[in-house]
N, C-alpha and C. Protein backbone atom coordinates (compact mmCIF):
# COMPACT_ATOMS: atom_id res chain seq x y z
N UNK A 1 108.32 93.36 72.01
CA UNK A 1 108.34 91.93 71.83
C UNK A 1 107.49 91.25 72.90
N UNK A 2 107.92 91.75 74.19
CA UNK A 2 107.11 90.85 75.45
C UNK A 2 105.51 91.41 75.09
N UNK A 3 105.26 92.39 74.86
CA UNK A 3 104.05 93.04 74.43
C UNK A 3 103.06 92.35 73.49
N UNK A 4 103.87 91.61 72.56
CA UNK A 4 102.98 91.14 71.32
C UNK A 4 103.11 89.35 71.82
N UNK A 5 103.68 89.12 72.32
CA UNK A 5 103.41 87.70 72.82
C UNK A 5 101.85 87.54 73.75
N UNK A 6 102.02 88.53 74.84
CA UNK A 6 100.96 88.59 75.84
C UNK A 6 99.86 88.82 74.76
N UNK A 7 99.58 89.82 73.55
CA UNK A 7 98.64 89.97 72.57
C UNK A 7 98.51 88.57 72.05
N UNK A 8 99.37 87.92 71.98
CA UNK A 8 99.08 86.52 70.93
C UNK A 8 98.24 85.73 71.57
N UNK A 9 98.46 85.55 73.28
CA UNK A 9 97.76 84.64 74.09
C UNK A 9 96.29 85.01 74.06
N UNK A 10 95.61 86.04 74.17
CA UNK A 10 94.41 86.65 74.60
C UNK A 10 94.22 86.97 73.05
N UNK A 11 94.92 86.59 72.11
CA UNK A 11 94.20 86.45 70.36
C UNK A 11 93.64 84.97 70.88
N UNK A 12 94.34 83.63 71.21
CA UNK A 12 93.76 83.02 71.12
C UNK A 12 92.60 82.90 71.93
N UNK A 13 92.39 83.41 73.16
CA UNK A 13 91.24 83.20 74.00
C UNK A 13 89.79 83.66 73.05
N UNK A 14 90.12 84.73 72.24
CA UNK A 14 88.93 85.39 71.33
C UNK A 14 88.52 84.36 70.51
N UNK A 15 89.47 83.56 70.04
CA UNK A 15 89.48 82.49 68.88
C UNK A 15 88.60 81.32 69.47
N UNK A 16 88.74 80.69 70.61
CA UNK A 16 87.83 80.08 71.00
C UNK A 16 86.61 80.14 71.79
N UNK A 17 86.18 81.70 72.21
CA UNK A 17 85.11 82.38 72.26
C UNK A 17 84.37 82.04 71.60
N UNK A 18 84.71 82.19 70.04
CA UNK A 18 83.78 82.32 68.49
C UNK A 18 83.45 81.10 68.19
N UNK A 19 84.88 80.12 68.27
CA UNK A 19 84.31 78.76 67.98
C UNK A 19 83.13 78.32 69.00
N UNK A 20 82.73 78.54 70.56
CA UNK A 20 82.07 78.21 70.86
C UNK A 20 80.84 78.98 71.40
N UNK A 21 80.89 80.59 70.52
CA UNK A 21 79.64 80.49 69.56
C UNK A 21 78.89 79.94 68.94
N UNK A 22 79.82 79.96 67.39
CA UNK A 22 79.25 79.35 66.78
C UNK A 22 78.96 77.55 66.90
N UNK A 23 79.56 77.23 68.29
CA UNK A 23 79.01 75.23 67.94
C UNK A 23 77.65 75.83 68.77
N UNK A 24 77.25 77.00 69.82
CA UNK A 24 76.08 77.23 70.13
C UNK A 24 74.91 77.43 69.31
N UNK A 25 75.58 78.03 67.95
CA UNK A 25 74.55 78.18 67.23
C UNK A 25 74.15 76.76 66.20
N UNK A 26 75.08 75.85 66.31
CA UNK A 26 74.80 74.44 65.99
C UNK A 26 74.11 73.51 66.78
N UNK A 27 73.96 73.96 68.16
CA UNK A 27 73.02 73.32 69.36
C UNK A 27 74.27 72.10 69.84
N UNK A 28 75.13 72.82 69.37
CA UNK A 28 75.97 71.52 70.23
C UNK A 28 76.95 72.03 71.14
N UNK A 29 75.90 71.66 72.46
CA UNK A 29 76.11 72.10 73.90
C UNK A 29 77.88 71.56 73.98
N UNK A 30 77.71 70.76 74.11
CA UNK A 30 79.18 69.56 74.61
C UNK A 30 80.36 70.43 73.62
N UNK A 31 80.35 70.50 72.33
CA UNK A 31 81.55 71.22 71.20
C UNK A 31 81.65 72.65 72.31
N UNK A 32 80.41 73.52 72.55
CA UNK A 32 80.99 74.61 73.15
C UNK A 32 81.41 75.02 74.54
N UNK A 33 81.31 73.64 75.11
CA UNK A 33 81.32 73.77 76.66
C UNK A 33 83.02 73.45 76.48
N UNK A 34 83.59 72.31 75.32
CA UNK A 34 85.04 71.78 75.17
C UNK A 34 85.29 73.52 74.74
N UNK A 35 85.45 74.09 74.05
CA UNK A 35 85.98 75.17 73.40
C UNK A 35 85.95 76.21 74.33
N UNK A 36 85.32 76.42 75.34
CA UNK A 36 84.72 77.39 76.51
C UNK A 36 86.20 77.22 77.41
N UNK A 37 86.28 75.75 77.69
CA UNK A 37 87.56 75.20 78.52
C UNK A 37 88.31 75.44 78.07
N UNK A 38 88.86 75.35 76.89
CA UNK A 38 90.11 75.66 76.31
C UNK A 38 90.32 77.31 76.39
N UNK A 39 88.94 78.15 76.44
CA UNK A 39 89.36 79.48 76.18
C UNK A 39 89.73 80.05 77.92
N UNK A 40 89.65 79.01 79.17
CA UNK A 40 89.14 79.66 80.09
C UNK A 40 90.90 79.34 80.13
N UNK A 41 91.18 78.02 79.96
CA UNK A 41 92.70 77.81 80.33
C UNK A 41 93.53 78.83 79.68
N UNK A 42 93.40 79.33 78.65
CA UNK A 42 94.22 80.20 77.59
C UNK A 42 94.12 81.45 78.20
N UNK A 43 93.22 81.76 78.69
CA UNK A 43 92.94 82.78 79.95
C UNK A 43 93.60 82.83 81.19
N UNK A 44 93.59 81.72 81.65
CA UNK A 44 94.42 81.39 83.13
C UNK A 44 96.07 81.75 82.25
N UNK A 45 96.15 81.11 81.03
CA UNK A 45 97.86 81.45 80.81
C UNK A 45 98.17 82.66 80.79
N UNK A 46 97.15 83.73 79.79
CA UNK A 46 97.47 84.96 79.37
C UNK A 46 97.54 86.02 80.71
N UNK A 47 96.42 85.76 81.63
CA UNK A 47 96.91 86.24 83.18
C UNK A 47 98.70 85.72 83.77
N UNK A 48 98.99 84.66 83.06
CA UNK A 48 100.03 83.83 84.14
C UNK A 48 101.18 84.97 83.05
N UNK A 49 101.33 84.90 81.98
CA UNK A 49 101.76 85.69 81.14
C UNK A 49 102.04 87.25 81.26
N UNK A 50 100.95 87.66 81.67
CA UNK A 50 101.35 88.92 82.19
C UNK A 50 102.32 89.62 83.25
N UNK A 51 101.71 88.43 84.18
CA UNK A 51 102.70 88.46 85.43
C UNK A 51 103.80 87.99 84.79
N UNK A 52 104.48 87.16 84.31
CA UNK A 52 105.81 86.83 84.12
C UNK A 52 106.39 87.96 83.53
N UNK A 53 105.60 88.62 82.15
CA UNK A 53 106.44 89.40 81.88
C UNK A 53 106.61 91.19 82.19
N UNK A 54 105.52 91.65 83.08
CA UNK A 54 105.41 92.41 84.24
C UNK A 54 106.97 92.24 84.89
N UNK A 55 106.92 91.05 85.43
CA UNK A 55 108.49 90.79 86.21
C UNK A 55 109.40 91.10 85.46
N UNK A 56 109.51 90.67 84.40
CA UNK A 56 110.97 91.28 83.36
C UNK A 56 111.00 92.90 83.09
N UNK A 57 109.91 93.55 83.28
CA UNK A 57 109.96 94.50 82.61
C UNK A 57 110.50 94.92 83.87
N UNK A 58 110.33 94.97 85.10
CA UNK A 58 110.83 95.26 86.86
C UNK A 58 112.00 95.45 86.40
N UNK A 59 112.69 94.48 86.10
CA UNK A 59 113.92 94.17 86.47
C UNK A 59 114.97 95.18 85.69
């Protein structure tokens, strides 16, 4: 269970990878620089994520 949550977070980081691909391949700098941010924060969670549930598994 804790396993497929941490998978769900770092599904979404892939998800907005692609979207801001493809707004690169639309030339729209600004759409993929917003989508870039969102994937970097979803990143900062899925790290924060690990560690939390790293700790449960300790215990």
């Amino acid at each position: 269970m804790k396993k497929a949550l941490y998978e769900a977070v770092l599904r979404d980081v892939g998800r907005y990878e692609e979207l801001a691909r493809r707004a690169e391949g639309f030339a729209d700098d600004e759409l993929a620089v917003f989508f870039r941010e969102i994937s970097d924060e979803n990143q900062r969670r899925a790290d924060q994520a690990r560690r939390l549930l790293a700790q449960r598994v300790a215990k």
